[in-house]
C-alpha atoms as a PDB file:
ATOM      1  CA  UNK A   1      42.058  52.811 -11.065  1.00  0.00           C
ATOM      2  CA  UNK A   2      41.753  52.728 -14.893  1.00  0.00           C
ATOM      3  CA  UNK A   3      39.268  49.319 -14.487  1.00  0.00           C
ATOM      4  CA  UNK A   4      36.922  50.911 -11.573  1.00  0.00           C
ATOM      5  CA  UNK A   5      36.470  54.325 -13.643  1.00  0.00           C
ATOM      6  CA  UNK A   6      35.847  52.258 -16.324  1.00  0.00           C
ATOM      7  CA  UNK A   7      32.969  50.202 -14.574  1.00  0.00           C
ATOM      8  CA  UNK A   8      31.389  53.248 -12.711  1.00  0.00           C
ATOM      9  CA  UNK A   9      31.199  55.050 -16.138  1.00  0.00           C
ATOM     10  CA  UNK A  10      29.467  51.733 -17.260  1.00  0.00           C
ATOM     11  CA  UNK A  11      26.692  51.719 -14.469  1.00  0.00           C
ATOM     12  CA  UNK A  12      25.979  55.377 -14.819  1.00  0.00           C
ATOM     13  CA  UNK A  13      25.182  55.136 -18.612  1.00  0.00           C
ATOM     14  CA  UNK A  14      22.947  51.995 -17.961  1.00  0.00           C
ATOM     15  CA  UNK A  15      21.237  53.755 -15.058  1.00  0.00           C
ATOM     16  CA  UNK A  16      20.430  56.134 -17.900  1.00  0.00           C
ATOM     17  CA  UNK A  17      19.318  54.108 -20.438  1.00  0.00           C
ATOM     18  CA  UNK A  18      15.372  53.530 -20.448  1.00  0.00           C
ATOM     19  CA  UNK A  19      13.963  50.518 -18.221  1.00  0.00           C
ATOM     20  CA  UNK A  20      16.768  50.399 -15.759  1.00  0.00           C
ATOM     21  CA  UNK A  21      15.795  52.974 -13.385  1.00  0.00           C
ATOM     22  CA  UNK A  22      12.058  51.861 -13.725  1.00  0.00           C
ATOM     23  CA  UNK A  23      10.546  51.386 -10.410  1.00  0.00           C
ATOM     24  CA  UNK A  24       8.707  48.662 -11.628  1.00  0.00           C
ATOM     25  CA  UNK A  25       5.137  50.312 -11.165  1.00  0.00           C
ATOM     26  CA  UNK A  26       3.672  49.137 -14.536  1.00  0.00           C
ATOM     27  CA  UNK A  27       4.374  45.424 -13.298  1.00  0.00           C
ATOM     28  CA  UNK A  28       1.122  43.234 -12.194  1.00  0.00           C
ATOM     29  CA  UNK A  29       0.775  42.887  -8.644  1.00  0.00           C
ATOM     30  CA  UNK A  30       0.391  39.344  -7.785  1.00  0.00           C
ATOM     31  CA  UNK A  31      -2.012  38.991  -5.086  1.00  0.00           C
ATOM     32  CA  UNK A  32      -2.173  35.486  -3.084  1.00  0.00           C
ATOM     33  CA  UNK A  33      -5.651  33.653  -3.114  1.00  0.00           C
ATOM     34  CA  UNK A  34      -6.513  32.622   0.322  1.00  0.00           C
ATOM     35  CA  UNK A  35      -7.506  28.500   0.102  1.00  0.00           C
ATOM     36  CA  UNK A  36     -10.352  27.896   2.721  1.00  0.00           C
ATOM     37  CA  UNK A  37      -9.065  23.576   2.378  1.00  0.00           C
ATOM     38  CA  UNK A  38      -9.937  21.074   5.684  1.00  0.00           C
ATOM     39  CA  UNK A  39      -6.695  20.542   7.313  1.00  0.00           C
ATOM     40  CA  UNK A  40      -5.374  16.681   6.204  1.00  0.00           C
ATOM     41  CA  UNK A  41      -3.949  16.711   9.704  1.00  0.00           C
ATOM     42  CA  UNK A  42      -7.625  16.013  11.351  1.00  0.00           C
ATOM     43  CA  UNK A  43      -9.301  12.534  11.527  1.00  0.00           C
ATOM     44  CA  UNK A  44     -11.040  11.499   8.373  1.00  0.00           C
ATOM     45  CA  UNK A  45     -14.574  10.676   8.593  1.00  0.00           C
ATOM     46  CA  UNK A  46     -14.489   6.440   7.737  1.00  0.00           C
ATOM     47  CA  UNK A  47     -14.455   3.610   9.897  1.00  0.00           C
ATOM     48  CA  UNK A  48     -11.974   1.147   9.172  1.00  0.00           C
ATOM     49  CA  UNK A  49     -10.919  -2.014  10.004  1.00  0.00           C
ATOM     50  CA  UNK A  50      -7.350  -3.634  11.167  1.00  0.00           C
ATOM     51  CA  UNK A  51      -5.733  -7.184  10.070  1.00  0.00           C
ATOM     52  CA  UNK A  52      -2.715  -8.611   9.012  1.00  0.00           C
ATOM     53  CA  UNK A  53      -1.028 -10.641   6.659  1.00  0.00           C
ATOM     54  CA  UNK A  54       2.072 -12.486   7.098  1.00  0.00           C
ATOM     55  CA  UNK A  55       3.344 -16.158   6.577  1.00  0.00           C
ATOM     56  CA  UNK A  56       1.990 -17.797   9.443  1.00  0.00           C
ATOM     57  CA  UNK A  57       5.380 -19.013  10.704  1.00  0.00           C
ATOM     58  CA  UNK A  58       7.067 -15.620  12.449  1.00  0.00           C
ATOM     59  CA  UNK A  59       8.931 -16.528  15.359  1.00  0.00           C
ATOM     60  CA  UNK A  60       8.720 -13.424  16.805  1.00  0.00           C
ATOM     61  CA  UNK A  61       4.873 -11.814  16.236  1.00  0.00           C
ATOM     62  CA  UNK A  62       1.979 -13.364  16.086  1.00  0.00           C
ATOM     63  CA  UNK A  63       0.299 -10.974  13.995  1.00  0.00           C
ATOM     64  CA  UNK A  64       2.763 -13.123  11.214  1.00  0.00           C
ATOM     65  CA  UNK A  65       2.704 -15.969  12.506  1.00  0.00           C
ATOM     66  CA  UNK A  66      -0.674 -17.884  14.082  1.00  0.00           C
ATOM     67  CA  UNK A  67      -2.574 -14.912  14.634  1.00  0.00           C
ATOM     68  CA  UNK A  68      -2.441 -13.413  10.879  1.00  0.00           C
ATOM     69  CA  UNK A  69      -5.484 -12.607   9.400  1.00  0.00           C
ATOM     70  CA  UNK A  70      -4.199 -13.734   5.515  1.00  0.00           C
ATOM     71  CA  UNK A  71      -1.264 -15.964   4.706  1.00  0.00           C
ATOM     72  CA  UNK A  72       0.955 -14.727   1.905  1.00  0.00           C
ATOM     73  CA  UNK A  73       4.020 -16.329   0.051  1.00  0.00           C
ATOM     74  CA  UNK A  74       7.517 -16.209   0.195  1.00  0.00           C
ATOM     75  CA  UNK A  75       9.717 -14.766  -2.053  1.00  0.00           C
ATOM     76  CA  UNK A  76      13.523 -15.867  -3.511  1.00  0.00           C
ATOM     77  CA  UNK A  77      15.162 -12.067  -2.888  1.00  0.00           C
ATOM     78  CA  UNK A  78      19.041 -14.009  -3.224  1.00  0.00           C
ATOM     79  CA  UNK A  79      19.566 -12.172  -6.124  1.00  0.00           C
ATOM     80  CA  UNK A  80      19.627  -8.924  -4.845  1.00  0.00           C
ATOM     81  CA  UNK A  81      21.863  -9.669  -1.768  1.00  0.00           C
ATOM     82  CA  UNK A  82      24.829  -9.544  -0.632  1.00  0.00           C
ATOM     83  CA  UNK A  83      26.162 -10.783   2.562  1.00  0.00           C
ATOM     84  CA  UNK A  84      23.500 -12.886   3.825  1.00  0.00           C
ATOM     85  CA  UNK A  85      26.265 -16.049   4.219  1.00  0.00           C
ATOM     86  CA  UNK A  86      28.861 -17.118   6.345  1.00  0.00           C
ATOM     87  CA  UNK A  87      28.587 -16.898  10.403  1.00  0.00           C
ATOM     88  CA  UNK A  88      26.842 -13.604  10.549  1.00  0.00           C
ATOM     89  CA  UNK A  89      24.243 -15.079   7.691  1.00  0.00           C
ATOM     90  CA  UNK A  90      24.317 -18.325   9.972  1.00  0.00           C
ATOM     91  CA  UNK A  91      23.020 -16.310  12.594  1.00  0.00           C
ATOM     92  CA  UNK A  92      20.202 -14.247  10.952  1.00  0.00           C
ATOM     93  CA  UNK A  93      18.548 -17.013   9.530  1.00  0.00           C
ATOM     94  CA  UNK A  94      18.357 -18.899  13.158  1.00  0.00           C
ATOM     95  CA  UNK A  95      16.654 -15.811  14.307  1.00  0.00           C
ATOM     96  CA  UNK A  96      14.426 -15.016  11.681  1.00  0.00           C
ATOM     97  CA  UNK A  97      13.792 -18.851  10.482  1.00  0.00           C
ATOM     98  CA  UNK A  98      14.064 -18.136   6.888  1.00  0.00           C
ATOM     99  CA  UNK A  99      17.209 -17.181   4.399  1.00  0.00           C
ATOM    100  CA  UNK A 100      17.170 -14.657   1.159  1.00  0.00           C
ATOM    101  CA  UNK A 101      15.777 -17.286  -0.743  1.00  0.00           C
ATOM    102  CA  UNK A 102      12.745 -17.316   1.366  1.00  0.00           C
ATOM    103  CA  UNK A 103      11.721 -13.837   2.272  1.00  0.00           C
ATOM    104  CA  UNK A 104       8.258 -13.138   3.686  1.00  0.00           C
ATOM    105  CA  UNK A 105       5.732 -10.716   3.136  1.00  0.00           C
ATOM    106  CA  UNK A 106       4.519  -9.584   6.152  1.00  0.00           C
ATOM    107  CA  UNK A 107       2.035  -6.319   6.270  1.00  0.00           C
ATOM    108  CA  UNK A 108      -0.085  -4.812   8.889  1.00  0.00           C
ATOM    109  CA  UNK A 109      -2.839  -3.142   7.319  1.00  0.00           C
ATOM    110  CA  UNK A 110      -5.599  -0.457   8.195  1.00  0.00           C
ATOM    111  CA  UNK A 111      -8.512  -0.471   5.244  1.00  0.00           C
ATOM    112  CA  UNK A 112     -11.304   1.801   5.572  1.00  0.00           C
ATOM    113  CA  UNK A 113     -15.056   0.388   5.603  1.00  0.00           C
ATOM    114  CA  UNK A 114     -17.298   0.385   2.931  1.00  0.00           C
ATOM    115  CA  UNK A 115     -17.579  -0.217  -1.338  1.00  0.00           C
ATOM    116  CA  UNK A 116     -14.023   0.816  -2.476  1.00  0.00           C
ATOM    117  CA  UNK A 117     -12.175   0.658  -4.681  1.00  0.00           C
ATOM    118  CA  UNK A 118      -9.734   3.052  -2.118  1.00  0.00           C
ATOM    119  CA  UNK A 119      -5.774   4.109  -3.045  1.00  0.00           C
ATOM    120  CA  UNK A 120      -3.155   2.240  -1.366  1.00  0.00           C
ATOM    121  CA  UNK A 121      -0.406   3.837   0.529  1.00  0.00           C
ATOM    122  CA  UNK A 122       2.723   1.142   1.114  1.00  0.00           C
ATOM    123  CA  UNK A 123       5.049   2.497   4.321  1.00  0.00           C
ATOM    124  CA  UNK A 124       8.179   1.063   4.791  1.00  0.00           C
ATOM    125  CA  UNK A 125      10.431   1.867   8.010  1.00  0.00           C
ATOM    126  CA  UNK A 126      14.037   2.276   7.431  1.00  0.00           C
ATOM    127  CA  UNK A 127      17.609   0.462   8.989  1.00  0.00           C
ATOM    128  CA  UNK A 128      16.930  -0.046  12.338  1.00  0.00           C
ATOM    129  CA  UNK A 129      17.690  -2.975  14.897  1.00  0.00           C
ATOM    130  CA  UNK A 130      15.869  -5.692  13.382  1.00  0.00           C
ATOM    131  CA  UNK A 131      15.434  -7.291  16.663  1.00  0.00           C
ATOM    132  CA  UNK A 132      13.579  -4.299  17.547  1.00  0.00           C
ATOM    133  CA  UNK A 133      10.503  -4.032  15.161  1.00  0.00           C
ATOM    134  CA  UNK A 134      10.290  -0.950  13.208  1.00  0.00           C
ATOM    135  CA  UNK A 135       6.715  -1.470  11.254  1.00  0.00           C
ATOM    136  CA  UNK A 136       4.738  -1.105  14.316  1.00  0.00           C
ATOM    137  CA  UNK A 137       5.582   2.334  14.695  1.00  0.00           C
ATOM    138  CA  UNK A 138       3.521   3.351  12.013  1.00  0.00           C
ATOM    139  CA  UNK A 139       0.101   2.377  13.229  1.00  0.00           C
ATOM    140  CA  UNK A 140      -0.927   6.098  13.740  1.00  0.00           C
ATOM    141  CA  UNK A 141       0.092   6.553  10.057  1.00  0.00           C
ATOM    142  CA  UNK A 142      -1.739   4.034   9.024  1.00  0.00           C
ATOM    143  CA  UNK A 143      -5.571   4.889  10.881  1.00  0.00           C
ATOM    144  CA  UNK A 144      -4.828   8.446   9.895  1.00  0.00           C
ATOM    145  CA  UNK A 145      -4.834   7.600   5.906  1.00  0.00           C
ATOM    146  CA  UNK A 146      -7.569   4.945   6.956  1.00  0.00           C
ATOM    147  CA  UNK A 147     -10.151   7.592   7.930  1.00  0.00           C
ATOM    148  CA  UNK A 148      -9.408   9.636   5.135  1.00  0.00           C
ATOM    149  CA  UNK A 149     -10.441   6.421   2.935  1.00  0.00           C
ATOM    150  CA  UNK A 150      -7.178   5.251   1.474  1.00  0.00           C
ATOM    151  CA  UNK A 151      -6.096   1.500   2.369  1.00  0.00           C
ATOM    152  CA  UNK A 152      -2.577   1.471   4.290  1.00  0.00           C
ATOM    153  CA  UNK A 153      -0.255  -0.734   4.800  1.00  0.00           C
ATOM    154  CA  UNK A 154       3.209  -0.694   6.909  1.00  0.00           C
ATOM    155  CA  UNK A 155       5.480  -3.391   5.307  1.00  0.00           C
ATOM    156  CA  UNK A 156       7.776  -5.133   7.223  1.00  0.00           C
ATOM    157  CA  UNK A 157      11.340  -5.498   6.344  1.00  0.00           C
ATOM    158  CA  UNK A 158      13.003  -5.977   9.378  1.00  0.00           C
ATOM    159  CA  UNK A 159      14.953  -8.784   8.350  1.00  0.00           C
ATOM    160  CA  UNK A 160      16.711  -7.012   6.259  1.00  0.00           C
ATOM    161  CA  UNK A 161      17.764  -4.595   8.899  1.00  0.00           C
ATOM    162  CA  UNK A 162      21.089  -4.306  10.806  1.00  0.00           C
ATOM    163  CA  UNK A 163      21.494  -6.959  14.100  1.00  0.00           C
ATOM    164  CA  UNK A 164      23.410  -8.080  16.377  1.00  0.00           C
ATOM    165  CA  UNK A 165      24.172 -11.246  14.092  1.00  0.00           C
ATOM    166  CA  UNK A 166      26.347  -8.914  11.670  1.00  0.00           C
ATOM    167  CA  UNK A 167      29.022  -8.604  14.528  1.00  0.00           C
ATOM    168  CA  UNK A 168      30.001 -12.097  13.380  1.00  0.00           C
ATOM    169  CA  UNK A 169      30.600 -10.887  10.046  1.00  0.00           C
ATOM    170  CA  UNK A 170      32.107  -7.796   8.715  1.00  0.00           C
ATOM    171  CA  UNK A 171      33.297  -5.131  10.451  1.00  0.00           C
ATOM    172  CA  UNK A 172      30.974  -3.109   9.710  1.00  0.00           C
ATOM    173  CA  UNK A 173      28.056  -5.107   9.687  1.00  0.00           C
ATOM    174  CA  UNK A 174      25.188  -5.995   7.905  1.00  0.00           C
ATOM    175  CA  UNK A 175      24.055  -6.817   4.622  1.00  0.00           C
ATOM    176  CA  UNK A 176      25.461  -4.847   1.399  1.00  0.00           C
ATOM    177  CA  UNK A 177      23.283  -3.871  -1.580  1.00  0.00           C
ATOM    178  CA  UNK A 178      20.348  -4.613  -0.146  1.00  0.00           C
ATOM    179  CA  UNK A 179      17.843  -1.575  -1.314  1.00  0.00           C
ATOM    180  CA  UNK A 180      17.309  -2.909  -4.427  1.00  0.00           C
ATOM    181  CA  UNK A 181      15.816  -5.527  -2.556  1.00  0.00           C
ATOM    182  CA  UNK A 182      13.700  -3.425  -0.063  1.00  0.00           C
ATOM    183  CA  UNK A 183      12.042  -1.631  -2.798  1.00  0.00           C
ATOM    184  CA  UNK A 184      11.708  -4.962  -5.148  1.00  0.00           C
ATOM    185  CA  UNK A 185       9.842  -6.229  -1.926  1.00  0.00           C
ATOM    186  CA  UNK A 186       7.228  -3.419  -2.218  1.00  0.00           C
ATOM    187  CA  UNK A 187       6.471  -4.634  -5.943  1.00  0.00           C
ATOM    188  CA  UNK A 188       6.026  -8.407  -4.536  1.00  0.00           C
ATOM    189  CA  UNK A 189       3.712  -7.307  -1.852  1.00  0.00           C
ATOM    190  CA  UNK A 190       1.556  -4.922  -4.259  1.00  0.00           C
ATOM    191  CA  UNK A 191       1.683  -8.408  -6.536  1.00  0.00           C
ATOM    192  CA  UNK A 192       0.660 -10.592  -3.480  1.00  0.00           C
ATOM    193  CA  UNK A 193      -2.447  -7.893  -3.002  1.00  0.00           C
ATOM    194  CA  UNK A 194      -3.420  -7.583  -6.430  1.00  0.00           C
ATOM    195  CA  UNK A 195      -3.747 -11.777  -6.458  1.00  0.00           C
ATOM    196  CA  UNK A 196      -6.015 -11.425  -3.113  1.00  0.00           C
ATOM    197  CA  UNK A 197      -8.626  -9.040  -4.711  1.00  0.00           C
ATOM    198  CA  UNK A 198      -9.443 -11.690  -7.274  1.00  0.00           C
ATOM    199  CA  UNK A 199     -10.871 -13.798  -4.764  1.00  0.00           C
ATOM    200  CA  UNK A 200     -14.308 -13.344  -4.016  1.00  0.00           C
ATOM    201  CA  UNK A 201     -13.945 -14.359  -0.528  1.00  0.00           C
ATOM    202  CA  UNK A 202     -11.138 -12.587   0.865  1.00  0.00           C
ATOM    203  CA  UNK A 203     -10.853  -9.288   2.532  1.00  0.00           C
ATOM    204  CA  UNK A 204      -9.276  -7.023  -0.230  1.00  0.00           C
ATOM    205  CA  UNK A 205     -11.789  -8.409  -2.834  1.00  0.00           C
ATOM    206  CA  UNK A 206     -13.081  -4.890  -4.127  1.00  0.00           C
ATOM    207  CA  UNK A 207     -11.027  -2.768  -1.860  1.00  0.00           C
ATOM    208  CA  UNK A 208      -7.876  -1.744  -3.786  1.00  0.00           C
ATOM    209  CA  UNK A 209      -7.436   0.902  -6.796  1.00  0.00           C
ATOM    210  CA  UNK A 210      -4.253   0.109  -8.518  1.00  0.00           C
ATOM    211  CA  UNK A 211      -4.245   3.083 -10.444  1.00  0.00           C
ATOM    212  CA  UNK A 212      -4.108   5.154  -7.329  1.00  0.00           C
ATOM    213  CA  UNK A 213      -0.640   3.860  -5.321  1.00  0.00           C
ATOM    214  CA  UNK A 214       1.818   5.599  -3.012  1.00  0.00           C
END
């Protein structure tokens, strides 16, 4: 009883005391500013163009394999990991063709026409089936950033994915530490492009701004 007299008392004299019981009316009135911005969810206005580059041996696509536009080097990801060995590593590399030591770098890409240089968005999918293809799914992505003038590019990492390979492994499957790896792969393509736009002839020559990436 003593402790809730004792904190009633308390509000009332702060109640009383100046600037508690102000209604506020000498504070500014924020007012919002209506934006009158295109909506980014329309269709740019450039024309762009489609290709692919990969290293001309996938298996599986031929936008890798024969059919790719550019062919790019492999990378030695072994460092970065773990669990690519024994039967279940056995079996990924007879599917894919290649081991950690060898990793491709494959990329669809969607580059807008004309002068450039235009900002690069990398998209990467995340763990799905790697027999199932993930980096296809983001060809809508990809032409929307396009027409808004800003090269895209879906990377594909499948192979470092989850299959049905693993079951030969651990229980529960797949490869461990492997994102330090996913996004080191994202620095190696980036590298890979940066090479290409030297190169008077190729199709990048002029077309990236590396100051400008997402």
């Amino acid at each position: 009883m003593i402790v809730g007299g004792v904190a009633s008392l308390g509000l009332i004299v702060l109640l009383m005391l100046p600037g508690w019981n102000d209604a506020g009316s000498e504070r500014p009135i924020i007012v919002a500013k209506e934006w009158t911005l295109a909506n980014p969810g329309l269709p740019g206005t450039h024309t762009f163009k489609a290709l692919s580059y990969g290293s001309g041996t996938d298996r599986h696509r031929q936008e890798f394999g024969s059919g790719t536009t550019l062919r790019s080097r492999s990378v030695d990801g072994s460092r970065l990991i773990d669990g690519w060995n024994g039967a279940a590593g056995w079996a990924r590399t007879r599917y894919w063709g290649f081991d950690a030591k060898a990793l491709p770098l494959n990329g669809r890409v969607w580059m807008p026409e004309g002068v450039g240089p235009f900002p690069i968005v990398l998209i990467v999918h995340g763990n799905h089936d790697m027999e199932d293809f993930s980096d296809t799914g983001y060809a809508w992505l990809g032409e929307h950033f396009a027409s808004h003038g800003i090269v895209s590019v879906s990377v594909d990492e499948n192979f470092l994915n989850s299959g049905y390979s693993d079951l030969l492994g651990r229980l529960d499957g797949g490869l461990e530490a492997e994102n330090d790896a996913r996004g080191w792969l994202l620095l190696e393509h980036l590298k890979q492009l940066r090479e290409w736009t030297s190169s008077q002839d190729n199709p990048f020559s002029g077309k990236l701004d590396f100051e400008r990436v997402v």
